[in-house]
Protein backbone atom coordinates (compact mmCIF):
# COMPACT_ATOMS: atom_id res chain seq x y z
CA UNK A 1 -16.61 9.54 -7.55
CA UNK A 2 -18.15 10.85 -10.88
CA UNK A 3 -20.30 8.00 -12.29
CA UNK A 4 -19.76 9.16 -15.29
CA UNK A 5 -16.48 8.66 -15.92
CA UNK A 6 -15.38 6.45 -13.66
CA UNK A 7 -13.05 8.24 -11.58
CA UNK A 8 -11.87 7.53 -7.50
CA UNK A 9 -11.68 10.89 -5.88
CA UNK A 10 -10.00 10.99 -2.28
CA UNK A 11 -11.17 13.22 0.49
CA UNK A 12 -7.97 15.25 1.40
CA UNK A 13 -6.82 14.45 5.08
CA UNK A 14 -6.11 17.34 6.93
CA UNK A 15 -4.43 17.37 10.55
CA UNK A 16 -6.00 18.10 13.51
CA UNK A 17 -3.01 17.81 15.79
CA UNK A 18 0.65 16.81 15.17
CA UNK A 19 2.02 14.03 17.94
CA UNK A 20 5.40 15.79 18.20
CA UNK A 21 6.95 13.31 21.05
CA UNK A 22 6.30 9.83 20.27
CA UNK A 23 7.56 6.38 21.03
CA UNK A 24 8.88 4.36 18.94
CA UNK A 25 6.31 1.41 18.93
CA UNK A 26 2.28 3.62 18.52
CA UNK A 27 -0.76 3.23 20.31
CA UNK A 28 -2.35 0.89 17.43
CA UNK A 29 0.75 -1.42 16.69
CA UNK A 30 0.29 -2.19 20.78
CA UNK A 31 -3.33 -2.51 20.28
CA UNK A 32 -3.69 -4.96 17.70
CA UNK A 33 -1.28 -7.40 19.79
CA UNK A 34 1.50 -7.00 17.14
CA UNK A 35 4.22 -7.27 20.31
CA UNK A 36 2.91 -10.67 20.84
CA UNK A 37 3.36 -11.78 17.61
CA UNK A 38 6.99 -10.87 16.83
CA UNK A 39 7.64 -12.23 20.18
CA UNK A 40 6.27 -15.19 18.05
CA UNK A 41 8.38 -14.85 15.42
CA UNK A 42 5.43 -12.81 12.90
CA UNK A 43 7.22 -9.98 11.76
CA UNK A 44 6.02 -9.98 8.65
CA UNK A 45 9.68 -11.54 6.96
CA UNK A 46 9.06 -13.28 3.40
CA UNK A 47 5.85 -11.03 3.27
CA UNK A 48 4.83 -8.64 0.48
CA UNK A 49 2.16 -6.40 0.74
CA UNK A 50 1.18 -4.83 -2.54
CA UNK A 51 0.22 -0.87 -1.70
CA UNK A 52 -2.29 -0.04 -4.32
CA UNK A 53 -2.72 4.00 -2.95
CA UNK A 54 -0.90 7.67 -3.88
CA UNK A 55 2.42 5.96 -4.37
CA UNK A 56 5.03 6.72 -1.37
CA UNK A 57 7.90 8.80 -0.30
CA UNK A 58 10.84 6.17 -1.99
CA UNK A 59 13.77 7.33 0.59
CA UNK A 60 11.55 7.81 3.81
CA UNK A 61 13.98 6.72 6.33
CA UNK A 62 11.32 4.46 7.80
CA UNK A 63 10.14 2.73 4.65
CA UNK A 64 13.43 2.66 2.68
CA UNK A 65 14.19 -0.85 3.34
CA UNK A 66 11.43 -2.19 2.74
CA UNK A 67 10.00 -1.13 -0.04
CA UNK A 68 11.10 -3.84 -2.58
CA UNK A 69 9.66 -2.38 -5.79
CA UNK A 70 6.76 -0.29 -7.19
CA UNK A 71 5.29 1.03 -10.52
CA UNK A 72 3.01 4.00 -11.10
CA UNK A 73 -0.10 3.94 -13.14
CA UNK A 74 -1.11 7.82 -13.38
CA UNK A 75 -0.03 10.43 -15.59
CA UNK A 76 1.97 12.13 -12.50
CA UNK A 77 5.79 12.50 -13.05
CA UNK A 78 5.19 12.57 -17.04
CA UNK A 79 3.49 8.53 -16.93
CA UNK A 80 7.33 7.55 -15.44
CA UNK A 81 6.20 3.99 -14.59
CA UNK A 82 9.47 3.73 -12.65
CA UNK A 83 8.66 6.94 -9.99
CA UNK A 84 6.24 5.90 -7.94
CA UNK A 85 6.55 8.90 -5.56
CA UNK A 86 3.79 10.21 -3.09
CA UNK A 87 3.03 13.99 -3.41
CA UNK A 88 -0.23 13.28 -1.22
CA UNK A 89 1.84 11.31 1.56
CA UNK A 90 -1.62 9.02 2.04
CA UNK A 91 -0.14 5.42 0.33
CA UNK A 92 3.49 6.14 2.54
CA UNK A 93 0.76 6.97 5.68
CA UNK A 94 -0.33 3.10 4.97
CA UNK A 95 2.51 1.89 4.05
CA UNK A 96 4.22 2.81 7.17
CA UNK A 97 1.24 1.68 9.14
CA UNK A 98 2.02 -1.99 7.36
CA UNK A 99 5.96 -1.98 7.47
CA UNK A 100 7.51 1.01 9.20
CA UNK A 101 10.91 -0.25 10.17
CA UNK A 102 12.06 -0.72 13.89
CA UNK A 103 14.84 1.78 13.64
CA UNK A 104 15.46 4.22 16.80
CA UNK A 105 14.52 6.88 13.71
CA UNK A 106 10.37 7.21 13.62
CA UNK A 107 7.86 4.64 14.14
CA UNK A 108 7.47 1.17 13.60
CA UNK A 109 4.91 -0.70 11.48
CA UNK A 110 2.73 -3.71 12.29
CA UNK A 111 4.75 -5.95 10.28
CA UNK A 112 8.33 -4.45 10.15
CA UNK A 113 10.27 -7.33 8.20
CA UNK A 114 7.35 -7.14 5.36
CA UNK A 115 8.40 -5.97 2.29
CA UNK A 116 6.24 -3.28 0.31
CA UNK A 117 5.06 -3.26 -3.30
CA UNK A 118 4.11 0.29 -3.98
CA UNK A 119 1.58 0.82 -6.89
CA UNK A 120 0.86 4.06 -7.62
CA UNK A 121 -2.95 4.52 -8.78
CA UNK A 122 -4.36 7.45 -7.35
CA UNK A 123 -2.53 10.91 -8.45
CA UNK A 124 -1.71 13.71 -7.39
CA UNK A 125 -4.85 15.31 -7.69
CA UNK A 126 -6.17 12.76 -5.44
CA UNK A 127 -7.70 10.75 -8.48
CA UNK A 128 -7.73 7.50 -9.96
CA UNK A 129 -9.96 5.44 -12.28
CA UNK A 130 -10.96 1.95 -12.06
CA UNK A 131 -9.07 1.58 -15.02
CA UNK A 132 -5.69 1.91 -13.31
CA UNK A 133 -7.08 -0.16 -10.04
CA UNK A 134 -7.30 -2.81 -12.15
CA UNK A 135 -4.37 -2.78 -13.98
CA UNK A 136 -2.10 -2.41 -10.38
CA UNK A 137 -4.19 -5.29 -9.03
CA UNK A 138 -3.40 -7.54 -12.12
CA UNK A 139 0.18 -6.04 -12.11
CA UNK A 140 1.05 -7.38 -8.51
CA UNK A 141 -0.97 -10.68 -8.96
CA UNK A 142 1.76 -11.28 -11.82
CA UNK A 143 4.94 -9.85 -10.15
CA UNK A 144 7.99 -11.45 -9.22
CA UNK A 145 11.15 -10.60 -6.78
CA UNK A 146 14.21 -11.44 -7.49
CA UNK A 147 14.14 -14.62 -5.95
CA UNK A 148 10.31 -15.22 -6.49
CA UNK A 149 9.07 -13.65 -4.00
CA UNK A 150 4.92 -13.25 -4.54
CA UNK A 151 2.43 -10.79 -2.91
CA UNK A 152 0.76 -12.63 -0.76
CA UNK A 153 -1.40 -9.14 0.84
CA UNK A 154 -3.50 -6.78 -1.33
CA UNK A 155 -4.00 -3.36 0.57
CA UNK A 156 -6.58 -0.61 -1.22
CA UNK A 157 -7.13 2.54 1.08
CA UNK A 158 -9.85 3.67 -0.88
CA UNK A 159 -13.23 3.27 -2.42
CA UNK A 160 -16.41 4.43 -4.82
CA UNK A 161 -19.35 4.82 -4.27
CA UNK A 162 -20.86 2.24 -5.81
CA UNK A 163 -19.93 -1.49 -7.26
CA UNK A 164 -17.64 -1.67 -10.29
CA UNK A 165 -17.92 -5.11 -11.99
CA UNK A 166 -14.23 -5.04 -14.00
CA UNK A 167 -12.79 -4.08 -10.08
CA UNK A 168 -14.58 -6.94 -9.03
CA UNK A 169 -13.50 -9.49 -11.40
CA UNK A 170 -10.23 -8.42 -10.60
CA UNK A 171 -10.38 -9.17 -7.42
CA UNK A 172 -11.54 -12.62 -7.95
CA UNK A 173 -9.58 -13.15 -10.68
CA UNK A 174 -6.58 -12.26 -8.25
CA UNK A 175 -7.97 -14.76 -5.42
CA UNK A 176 -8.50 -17.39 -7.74
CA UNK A 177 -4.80 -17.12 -9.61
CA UNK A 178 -3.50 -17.83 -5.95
CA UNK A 179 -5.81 -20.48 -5.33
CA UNK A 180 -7.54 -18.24 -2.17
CA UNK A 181 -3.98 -17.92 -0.75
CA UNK A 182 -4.08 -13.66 -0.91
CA UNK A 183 -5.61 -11.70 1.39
CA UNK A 184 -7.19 -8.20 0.51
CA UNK A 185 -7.42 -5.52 2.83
């Protein structure tokens, strides 16, 4: 981050291997007990998760369906609000992490049946500003589906390095709008 002007700079992941032959259901989705819980019935279904990242790939196979609207903040695709796209492929990395469908296609989130917000406030360069945080964290704390729907989870891959009062009275002003009942990740 430049503390002079604000701006979120991302590290760039590169790959160190590529798992060509996978199953269906990863490692950390079996890990973090997720099987028990949608033998429970917690799929993630009348969940949204607001995906505050690089954007993400709008017709991956595996995120298609469950992406149930987005908006982008940066001056990527000419300021298009409405394309929300991921040239970076980090925010559709998390958001298939979240809510990768159970498909037979690729691999399967930790809450399938969740549906995905996708706010686009890093760009393609691999910056944002707080500026734009803020702004996509006050955007999904006012949102509304179709039928009402409400995000209900918060997710920021990301960070400064150092404490940014506005970001922080965003996030309160988020929790308190929901009376505590949003999570941030």
């Amino acid at each position: 981050m430049n503390d002079g002007t604000g701006e979120i700079v991302l590290i760039p992941n590169t790959t160190a291997s590529i798992y060509e032959d996978s199953d269906e259901i990863p490692y950390g989705v079996k890990m973090v007990g997720a099987l028990n819980y949608w033998n429970q019935g917690f799929t993630g279904k009348d969940v949204v998760v607001a995906v505050i990242d690089t954007g993400c790939q709008m017709d991956h196979p595996d995120l298609r369906n469950s992406i149930i609207a987005g908006r982008n903040f940066t001056p990527d695709f000419g300021g298009d609000v409405g394309n929300y796209g991921d040239t970076l492929f980090h925010g559709t990395h998390v958001a298939g992490i979240i809510a990768g469908s159970l498909n037979d296609e690729g691999i399967v989130g930790v809450a399938p049946d969740a549906k995905l917000l996708i706010l686009k406030a890093i760009s393609e360069s691999g910056e944002g500003t707080y500026d734009n945080l803020i702004k996509a964290i006050d955007y999904a704390v006012q949102w509304r589906g179709d039928t009402g729907q409400r995000v209900r989870i918060i997710t920021m891959s990301l960070g400064g390095s150092k404490n940014h009062r506005g970001l922080y009275e965003a996030i309160m002003r988020a929790i308190d709008e929901n009376s505590g009942d949003l999570c941030f990740r």
